[in-house]
PDB file of N, CA and C in Angstrom:
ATOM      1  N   UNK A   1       0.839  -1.171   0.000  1.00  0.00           N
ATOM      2  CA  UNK A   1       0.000   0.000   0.000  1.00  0.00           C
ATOM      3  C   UNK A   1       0.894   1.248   0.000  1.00  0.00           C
ATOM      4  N   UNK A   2       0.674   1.983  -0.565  1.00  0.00           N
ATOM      5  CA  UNK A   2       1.217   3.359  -0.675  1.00  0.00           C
ATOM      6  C   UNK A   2       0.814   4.220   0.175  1.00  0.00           C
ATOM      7  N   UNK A   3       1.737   4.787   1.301  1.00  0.00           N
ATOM      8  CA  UNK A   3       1.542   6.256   1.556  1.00  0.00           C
ATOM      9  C   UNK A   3       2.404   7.242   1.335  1.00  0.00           C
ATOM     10  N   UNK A   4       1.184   8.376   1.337  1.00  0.00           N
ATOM     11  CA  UNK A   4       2.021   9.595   1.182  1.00  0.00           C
ATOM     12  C   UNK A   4       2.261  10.487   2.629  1.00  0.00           C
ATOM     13  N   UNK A   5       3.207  10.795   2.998  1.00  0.00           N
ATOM     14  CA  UNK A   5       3.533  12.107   4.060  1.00  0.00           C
ATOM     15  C   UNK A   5       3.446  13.423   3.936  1.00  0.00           C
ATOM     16  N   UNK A   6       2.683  14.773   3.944  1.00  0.00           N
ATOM     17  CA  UNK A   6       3.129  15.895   3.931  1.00  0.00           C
ATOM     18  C   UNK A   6       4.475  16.186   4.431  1.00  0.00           C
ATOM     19  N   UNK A   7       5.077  16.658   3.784  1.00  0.00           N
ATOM     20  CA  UNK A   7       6.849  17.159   4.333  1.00  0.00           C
ATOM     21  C   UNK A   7       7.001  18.875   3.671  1.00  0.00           C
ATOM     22  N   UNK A   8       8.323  19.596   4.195  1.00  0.00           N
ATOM     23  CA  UNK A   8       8.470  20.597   4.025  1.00  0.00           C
ATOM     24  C   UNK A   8      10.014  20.700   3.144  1.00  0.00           C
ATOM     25  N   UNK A   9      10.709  19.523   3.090  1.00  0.00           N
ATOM     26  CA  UNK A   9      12.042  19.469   2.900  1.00  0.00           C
ATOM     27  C   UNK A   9      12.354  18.134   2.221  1.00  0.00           C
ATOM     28  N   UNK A  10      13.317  17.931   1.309  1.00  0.00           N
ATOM     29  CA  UNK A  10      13.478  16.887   0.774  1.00  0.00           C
ATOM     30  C   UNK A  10      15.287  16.138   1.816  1.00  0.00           C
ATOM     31  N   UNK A  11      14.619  15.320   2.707  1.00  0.00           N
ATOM     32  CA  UNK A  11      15.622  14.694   3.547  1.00  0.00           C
ATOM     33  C   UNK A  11      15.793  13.655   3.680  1.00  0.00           C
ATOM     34  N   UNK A  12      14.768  12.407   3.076  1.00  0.00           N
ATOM     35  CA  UNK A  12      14.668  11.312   3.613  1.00  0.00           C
ATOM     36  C   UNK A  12      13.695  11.166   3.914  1.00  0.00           C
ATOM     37  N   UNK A  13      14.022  10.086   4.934  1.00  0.00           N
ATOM     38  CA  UNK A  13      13.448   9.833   6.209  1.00  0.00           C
ATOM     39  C   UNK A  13      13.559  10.693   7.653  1.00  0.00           C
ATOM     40  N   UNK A  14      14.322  11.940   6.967  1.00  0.00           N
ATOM     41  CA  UNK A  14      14.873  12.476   8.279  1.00  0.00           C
ATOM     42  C   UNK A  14      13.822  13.865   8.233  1.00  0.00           C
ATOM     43  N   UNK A  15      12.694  14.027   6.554  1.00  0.00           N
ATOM     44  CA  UNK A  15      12.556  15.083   6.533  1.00  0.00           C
ATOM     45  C   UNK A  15      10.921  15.686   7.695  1.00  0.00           C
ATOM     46  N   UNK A  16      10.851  16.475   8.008  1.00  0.00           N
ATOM     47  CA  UNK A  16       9.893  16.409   8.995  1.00  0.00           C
ATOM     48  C   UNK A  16       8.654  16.652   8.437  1.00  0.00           C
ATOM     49  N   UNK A  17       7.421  16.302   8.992  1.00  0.00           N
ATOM     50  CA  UNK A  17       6.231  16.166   8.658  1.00  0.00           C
ATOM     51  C   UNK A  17       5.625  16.972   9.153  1.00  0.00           C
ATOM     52  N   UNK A  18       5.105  17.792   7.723  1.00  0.00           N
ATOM     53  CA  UNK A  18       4.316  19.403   7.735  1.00  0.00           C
ATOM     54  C   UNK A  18       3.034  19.080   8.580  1.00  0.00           C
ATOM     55  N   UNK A  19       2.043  20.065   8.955  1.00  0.00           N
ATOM     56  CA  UNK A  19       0.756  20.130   9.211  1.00  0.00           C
ATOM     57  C   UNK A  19      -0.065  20.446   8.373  1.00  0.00           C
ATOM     58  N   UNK A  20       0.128  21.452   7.339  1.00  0.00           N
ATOM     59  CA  UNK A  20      -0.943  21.521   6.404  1.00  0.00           C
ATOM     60  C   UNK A  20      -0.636  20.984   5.199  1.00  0.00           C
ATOM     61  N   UNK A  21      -2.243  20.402   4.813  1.00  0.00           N
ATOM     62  CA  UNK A  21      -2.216  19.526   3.627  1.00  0.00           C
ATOM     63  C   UNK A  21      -1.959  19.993   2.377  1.00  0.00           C
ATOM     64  N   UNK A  22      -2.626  20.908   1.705  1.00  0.00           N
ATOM     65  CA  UNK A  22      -2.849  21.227   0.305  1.00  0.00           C
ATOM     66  C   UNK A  22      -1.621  22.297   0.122  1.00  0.00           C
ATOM     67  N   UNK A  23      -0.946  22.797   1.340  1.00  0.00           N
ATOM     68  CA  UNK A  23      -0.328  23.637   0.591  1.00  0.00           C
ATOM     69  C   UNK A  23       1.650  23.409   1.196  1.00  0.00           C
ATOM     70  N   UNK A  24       1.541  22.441   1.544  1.00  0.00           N
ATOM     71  CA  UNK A  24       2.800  21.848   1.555  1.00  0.00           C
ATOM     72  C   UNK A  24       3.609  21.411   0.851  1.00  0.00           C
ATOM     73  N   UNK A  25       5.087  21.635   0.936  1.00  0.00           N
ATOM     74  CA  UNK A  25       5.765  22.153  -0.831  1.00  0.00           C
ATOM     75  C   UNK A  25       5.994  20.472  -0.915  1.00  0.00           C
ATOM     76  N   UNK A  26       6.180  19.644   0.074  1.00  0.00           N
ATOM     77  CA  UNK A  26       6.340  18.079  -0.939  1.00  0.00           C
ATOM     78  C   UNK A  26       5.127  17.219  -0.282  1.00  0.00           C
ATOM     79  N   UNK A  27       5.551  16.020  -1.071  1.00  0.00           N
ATOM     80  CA  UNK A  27       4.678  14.630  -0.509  1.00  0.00           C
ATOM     81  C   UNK A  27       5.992  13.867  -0.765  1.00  0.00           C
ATOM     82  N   UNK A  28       5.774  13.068   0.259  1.00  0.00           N
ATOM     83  CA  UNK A  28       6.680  11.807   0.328  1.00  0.00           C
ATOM     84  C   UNK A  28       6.210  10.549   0.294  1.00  0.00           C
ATOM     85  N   UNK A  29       6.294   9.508  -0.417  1.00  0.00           N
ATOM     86  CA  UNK A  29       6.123   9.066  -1.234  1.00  0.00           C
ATOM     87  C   UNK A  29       6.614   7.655  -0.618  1.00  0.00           C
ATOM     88  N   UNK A  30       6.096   6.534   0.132  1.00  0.00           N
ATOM     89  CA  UNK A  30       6.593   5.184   0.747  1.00  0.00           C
ATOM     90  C   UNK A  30       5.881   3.796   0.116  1.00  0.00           C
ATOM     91  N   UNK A  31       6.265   3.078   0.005  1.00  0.00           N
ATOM     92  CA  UNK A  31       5.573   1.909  -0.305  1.00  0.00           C
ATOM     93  C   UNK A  31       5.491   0.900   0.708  1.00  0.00           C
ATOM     94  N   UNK A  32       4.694   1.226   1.448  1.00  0.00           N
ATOM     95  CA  UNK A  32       4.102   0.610   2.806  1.00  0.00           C
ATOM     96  C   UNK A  32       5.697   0.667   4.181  1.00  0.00           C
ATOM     97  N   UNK A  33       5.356   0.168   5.153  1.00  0.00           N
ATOM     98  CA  UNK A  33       5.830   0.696   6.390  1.00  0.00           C
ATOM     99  C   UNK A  33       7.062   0.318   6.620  1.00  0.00           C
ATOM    100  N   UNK A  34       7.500  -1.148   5.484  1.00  0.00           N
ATOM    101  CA  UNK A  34       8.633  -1.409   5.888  1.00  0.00           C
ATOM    102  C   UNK A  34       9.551  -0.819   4.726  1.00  0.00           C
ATOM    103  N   UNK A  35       9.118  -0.302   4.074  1.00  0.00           N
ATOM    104  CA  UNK A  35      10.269   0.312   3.055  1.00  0.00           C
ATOM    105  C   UNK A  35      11.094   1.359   3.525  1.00  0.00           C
ATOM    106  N   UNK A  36      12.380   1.643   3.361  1.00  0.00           N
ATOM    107  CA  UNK A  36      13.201   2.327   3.566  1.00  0.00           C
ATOM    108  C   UNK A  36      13.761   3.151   2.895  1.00  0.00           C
ATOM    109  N   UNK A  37      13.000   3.130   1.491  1.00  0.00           N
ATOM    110  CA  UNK A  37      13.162   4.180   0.396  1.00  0.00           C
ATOM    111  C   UNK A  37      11.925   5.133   0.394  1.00  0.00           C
ATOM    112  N   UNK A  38      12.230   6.141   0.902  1.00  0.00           N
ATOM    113  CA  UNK A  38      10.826   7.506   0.299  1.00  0.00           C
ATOM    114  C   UNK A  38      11.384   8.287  -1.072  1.00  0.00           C
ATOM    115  N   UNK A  39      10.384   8.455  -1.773  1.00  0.00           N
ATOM    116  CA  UNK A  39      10.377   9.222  -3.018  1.00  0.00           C
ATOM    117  C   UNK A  39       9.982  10.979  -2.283  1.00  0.00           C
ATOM    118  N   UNK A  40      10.938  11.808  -2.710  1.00  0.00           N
ATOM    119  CA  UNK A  40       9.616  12.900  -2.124  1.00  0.00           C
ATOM    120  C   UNK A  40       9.558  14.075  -3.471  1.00  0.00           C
ATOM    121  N   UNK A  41       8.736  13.967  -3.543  1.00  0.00           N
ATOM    122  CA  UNK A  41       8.344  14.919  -5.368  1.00  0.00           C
ATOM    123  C   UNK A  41       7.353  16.584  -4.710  1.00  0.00           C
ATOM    124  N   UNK A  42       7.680  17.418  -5.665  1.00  0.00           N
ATOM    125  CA  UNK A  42       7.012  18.772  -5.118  1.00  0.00           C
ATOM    126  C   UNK A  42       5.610  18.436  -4.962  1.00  0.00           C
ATOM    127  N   UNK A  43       4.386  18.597  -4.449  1.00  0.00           N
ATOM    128  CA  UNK A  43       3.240  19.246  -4.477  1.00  0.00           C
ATOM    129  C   UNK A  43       3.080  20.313  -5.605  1.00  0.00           C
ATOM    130  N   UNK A  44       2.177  19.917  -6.770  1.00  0.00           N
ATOM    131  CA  UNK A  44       1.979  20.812  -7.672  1.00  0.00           C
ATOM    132  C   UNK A  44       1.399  21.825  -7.372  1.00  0.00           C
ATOM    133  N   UNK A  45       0.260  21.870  -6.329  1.00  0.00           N
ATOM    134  CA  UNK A  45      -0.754  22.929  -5.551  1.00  0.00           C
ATOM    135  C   UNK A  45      -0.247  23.663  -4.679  1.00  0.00           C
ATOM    136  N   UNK A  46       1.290  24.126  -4.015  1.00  0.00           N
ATOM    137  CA  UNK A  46       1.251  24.093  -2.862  1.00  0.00           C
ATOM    138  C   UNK A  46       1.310  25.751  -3.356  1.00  0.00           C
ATOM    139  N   UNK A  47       1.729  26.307  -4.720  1.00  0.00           N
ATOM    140  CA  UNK A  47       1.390  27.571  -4.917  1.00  0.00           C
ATOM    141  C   UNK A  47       0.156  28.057  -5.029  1.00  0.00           C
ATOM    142  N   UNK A  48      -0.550  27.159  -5.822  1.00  0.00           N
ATOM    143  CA  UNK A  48      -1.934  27.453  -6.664  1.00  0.00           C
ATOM    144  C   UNK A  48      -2.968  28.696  -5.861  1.00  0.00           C
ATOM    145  N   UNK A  49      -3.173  29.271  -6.335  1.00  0.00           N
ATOM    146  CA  UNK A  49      -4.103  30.922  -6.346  1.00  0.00           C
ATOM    147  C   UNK A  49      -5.436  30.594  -5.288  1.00  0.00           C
ATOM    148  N   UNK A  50      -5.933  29.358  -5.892  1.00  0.00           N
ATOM    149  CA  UNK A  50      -7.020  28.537  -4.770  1.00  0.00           C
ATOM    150  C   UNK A  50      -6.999  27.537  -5.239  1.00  0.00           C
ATOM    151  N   UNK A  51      -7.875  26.545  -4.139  1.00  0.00           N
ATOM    152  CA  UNK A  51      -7.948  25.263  -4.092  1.00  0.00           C
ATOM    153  C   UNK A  51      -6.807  24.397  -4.485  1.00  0.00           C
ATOM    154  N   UNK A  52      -5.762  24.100  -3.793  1.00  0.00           N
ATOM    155  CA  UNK A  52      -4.824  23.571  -3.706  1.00  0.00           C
ATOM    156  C   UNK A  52      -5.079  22.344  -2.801  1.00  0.00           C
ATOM    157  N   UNK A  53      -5.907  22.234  -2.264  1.00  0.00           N
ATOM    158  CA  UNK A  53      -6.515  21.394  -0.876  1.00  0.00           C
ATOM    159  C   UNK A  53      -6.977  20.142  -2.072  1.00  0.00           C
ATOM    160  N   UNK A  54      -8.044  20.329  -3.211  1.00  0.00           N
ATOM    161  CA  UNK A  54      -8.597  19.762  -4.026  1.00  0.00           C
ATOM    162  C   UNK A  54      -7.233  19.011  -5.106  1.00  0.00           C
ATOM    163  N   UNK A  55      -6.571  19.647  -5.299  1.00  0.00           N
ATOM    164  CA  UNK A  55      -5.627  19.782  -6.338  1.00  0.00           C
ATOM    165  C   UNK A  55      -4.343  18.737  -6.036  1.00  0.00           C
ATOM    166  N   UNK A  56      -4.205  19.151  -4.820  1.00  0.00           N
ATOM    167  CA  UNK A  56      -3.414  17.591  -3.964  1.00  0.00           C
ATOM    168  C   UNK A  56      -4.073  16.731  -3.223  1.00  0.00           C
ATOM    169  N   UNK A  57      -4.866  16.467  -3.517  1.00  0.00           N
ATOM    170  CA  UNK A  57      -5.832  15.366  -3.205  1.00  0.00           C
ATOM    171  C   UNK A  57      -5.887  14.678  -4.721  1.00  0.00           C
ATOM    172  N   UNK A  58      -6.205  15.320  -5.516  1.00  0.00           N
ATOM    173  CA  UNK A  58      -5.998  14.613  -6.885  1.00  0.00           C
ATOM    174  C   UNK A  58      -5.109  14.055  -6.807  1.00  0.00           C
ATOM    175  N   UNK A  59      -3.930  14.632  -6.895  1.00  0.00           N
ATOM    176  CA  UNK A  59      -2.794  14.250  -7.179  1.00  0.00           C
ATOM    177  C   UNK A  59      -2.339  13.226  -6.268  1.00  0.00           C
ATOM    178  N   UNK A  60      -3.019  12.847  -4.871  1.00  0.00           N
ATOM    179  CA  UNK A  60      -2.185  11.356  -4.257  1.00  0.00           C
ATOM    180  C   UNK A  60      -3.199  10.820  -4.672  1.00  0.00           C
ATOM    181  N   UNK A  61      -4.365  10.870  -5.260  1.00  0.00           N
ATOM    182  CA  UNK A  61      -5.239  10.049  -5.990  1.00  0.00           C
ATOM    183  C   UNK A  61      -5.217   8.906  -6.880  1.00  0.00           C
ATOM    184  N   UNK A  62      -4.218  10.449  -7.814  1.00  0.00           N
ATOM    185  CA  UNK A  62      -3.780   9.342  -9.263  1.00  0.00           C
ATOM    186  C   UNK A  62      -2.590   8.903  -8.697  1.00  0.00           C
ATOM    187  N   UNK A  63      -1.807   9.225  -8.201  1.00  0.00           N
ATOM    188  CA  UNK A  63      -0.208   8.151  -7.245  1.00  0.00           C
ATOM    189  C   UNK A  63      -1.305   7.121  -6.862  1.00  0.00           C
ATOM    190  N   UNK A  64      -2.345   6.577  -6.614  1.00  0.00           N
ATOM    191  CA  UNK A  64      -2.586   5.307  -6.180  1.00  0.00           C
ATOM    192  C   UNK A  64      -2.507   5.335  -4.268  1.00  0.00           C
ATOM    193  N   UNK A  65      -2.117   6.310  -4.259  1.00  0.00           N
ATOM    194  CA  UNK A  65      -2.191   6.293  -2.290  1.00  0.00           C
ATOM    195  C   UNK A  65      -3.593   5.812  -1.704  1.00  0.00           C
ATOM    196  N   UNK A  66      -2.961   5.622  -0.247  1.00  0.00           N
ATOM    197  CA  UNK A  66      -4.128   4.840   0.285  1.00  0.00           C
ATOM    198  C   UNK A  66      -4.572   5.209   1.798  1.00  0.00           C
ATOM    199  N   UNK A  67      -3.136   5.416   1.906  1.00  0.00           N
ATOM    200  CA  UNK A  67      -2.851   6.147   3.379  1.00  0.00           C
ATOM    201  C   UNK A  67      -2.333   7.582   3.059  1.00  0.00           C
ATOM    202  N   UNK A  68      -2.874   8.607   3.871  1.00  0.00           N
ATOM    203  CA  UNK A  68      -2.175  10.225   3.977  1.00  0.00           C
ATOM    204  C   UNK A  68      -1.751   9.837   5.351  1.00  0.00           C
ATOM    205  N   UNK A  69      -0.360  10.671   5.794  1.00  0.00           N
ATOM    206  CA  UNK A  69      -0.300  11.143   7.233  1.00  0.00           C
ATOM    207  C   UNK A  69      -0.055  12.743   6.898  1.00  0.00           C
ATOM    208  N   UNK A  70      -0.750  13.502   8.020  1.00  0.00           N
ATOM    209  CA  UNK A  70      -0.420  15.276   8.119  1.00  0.00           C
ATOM    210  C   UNK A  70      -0.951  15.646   8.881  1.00  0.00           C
ATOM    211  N   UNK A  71      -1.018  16.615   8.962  1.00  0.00           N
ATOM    212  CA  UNK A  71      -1.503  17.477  10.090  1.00  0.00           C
ATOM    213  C   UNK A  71      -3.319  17.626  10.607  1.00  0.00           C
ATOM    214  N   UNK A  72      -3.174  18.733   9.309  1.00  0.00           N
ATOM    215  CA  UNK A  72      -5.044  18.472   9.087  1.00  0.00           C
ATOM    216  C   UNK A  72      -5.280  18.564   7.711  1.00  0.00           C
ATOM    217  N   UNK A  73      -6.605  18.846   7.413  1.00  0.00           N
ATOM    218  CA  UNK A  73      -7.256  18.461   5.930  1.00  0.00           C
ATOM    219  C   UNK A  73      -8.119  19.322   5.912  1.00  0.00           C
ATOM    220  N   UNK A  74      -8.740  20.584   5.029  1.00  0.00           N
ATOM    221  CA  UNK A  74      -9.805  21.032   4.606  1.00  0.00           C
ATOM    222  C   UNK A  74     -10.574  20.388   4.377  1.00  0.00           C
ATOM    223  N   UNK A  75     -12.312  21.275   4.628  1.00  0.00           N
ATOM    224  CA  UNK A  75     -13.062  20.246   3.813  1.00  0.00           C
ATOM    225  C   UNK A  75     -13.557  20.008   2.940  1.00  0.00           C
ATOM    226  N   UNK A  76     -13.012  20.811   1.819  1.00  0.00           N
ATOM    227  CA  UNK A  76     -12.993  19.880   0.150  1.00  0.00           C
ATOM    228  C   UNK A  76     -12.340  19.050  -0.039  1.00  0.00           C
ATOM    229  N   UNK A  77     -10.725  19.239   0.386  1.00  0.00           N
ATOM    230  CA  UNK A  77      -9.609  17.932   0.424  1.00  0.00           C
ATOM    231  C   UNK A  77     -10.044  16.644   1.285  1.00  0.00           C
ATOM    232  N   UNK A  78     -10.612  16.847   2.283  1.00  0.00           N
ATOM    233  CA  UNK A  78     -11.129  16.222   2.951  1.00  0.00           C
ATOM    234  C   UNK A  78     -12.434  14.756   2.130  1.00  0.00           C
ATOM    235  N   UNK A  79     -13.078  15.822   1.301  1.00  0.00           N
ATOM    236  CA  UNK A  79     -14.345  14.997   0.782  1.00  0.00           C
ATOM    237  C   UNK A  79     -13.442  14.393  -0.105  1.00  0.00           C
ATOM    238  N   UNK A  80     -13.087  15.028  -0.797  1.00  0.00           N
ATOM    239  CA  UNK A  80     -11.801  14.377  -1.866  1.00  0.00           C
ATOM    240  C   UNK A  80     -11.438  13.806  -1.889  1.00  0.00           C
ATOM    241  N   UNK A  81     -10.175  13.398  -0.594  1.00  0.00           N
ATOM    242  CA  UNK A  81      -9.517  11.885  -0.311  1.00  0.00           C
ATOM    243  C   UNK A  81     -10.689  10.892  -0.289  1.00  0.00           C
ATOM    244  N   UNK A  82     -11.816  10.915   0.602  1.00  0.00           N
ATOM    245  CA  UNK A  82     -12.587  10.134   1.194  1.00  0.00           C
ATOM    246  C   UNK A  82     -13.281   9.495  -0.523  1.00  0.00           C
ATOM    247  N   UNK A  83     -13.682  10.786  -1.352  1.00  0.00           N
ATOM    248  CA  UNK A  83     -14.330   9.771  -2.388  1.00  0.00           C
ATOM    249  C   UNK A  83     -12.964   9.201  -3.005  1.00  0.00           C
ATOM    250  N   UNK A  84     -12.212   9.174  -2.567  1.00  0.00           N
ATOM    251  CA  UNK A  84     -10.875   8.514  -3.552  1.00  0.00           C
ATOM    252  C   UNK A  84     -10.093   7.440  -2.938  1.00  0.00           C
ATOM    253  N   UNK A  85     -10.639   6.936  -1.852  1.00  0.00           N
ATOM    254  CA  UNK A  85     -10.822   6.058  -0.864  1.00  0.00           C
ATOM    255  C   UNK A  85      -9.380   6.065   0.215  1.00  0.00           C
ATOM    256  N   UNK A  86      -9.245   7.191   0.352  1.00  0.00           N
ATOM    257  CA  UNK A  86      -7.746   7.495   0.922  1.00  0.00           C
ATOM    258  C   UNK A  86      -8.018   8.038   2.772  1.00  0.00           C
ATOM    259  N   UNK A  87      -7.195   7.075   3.274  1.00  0.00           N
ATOM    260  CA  UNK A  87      -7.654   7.267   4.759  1.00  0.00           C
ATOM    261  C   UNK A  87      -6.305   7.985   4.811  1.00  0.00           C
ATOM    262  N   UNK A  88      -7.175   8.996   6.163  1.00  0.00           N
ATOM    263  CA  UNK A  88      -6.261  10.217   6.199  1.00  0.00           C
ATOM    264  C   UNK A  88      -5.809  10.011   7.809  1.00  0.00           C
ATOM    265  N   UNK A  89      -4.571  10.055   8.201  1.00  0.00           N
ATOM    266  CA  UNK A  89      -4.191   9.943   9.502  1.00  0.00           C
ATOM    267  C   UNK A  89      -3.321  11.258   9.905  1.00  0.00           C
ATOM    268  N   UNK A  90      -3.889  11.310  11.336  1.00  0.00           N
ATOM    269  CA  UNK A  90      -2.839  12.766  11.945  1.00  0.00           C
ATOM    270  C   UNK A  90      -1.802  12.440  12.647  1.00  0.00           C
ATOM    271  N   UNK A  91      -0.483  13.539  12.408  1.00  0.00           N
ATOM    272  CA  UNK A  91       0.766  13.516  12.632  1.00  0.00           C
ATOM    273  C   UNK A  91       1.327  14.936  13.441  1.00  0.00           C
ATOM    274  N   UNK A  92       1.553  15.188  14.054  1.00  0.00           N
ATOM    275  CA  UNK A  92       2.494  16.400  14.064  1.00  0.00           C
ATOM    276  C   UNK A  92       3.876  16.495  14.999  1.00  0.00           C
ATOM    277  N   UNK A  93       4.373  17.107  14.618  1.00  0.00           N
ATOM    278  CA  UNK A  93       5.747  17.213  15.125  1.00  0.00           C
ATOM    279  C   UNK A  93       6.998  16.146  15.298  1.00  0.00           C
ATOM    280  N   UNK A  94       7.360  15.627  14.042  1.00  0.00           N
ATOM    281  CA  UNK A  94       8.365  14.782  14.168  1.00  0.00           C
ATOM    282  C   UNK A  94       8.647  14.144  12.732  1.00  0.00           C
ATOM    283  N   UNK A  95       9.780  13.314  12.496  1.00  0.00           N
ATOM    284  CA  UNK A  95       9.834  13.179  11.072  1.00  0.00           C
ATOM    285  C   UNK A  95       9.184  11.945  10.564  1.00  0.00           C
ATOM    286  N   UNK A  96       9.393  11.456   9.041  1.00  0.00           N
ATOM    287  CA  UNK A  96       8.646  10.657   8.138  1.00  0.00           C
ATOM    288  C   UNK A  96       9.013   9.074   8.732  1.00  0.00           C
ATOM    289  N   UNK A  97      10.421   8.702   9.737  1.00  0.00           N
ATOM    290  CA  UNK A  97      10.195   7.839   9.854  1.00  0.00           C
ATOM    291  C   UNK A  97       9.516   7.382  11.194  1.00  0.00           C
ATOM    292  N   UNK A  98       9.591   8.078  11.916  1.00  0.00           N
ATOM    293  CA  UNK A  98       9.028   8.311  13.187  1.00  0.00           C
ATOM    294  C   UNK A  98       7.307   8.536  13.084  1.00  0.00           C
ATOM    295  N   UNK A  99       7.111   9.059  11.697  1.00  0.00           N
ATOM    296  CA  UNK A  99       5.883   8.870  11.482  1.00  0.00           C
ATOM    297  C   UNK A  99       5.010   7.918  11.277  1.00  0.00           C
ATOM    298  N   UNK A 100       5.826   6.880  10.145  1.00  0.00           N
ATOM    299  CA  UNK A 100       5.795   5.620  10.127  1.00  0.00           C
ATOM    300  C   UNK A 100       5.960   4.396  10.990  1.00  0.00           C
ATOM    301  N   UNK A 101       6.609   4.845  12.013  1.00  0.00           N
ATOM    302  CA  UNK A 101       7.012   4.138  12.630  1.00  0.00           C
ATOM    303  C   UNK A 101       5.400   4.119  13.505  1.00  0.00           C
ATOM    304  N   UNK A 102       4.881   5.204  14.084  1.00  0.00           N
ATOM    305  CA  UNK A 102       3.710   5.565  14.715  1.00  0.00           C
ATOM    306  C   UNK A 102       2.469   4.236  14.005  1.00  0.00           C
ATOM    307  N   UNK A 103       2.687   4.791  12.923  1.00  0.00           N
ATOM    308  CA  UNK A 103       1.349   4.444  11.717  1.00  0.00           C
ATOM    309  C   UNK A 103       1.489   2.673  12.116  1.00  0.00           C
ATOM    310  N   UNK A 104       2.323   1.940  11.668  1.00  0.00           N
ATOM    311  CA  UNK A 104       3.014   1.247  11.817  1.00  0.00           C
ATOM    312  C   UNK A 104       2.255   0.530  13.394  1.00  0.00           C
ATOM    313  N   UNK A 105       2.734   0.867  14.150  1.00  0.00           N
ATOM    314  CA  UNK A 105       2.364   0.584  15.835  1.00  0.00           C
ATOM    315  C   UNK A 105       1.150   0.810  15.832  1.00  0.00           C
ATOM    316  N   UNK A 106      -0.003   1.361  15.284  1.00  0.00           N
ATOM    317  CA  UNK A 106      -1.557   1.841  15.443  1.00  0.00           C
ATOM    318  C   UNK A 106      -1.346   3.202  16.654  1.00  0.00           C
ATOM    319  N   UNK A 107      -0.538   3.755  16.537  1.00  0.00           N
ATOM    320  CA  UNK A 107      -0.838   5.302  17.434  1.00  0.00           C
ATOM    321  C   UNK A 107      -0.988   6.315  16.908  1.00  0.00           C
ATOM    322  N   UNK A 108      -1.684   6.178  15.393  1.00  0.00           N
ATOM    323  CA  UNK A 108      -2.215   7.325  14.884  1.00  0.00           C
ATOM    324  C   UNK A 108      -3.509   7.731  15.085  1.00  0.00           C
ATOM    325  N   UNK A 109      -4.062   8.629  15.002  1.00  0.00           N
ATOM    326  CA  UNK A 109      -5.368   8.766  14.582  1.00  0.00           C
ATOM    327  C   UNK A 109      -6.031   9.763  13.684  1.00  0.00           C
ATOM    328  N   UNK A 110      -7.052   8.422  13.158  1.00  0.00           N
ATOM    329  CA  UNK A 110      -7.508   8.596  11.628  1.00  0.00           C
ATOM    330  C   UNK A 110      -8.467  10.262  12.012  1.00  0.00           C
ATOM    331  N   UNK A 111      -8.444  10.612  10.862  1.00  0.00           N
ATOM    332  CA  UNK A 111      -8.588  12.055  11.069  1.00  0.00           C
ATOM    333  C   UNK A 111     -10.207  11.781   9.854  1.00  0.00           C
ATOM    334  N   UNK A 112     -11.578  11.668  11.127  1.00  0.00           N
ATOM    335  CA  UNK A 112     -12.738  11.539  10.612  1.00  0.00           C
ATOM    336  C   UNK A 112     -13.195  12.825   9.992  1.00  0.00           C
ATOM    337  N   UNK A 113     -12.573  14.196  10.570  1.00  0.00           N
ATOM    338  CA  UNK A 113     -13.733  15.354   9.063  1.00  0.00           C
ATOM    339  C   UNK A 113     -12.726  15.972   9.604  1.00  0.00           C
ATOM    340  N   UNK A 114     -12.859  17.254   8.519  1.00  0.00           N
ATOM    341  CA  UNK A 114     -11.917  18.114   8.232  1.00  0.00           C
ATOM    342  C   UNK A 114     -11.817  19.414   8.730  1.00  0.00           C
ATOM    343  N   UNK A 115     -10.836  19.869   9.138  1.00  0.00           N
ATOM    344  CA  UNK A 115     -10.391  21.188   9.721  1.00  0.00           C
ATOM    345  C   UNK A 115     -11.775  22.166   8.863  1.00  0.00           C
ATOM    346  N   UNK A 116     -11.977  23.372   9.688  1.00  0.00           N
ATOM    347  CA  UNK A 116     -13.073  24.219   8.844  1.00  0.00           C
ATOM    348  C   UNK A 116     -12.059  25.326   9.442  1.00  0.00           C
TER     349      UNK A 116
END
């Protein structure tokens, strides 16, 4: 299963995990919990004028993601993931593997509606 991480920096596993969704300059990019390779590619939205919330939600859509971890979620991005069958989990303060590592153990929690 694929997840993606909000991040702010291209580091690894070392890079830390943003809070906001749509407008965070990367996604990082794992192929389930035991992989040790992250991809982390820009966020096309994280400039966009509006709706960037919608716009990266597409976009881990078509990546095939399944899992989000971040902070919080608007609620268009919000409806978005959900019709795109993407469970969204909350994270803050610490990095992508430590994030995983969380996700991993079940001490996340799934993030049922969206920041307003």
């Amino acid at each position: 299963m694929k997840i993606a991480l909000t991040c702010g920096e291209k580091n690894g596993l070392n890079s830390k995990v943003t809070t906001r969704f749509g407008r965070s300059s990367f996604f990082a990019y794992v192929n389930g919990t035991d992989s040790k390779e992250v991809d982390i590619m820009e966020n096309p939205a994280h400039n966009s004028p509006s709706g960037a919330g919608v716009l990266a939600a597409q976009t881990l859509i078509d990546e095939g993601v399944g899992v989000l971890i971040t902070g919080q979620v608007g609620p268009k991005a919000f409806s978005a993931l959900k019709a795109g069958g993407v469970k969204i989990y909350s994270y803050k303060g610490g990095t992508i593997k430590k994030a995983l590592e969380e996700y991993e153990n079940g001490n996340l929690e799934e993030i049922t509606g969206p920041v307003k």
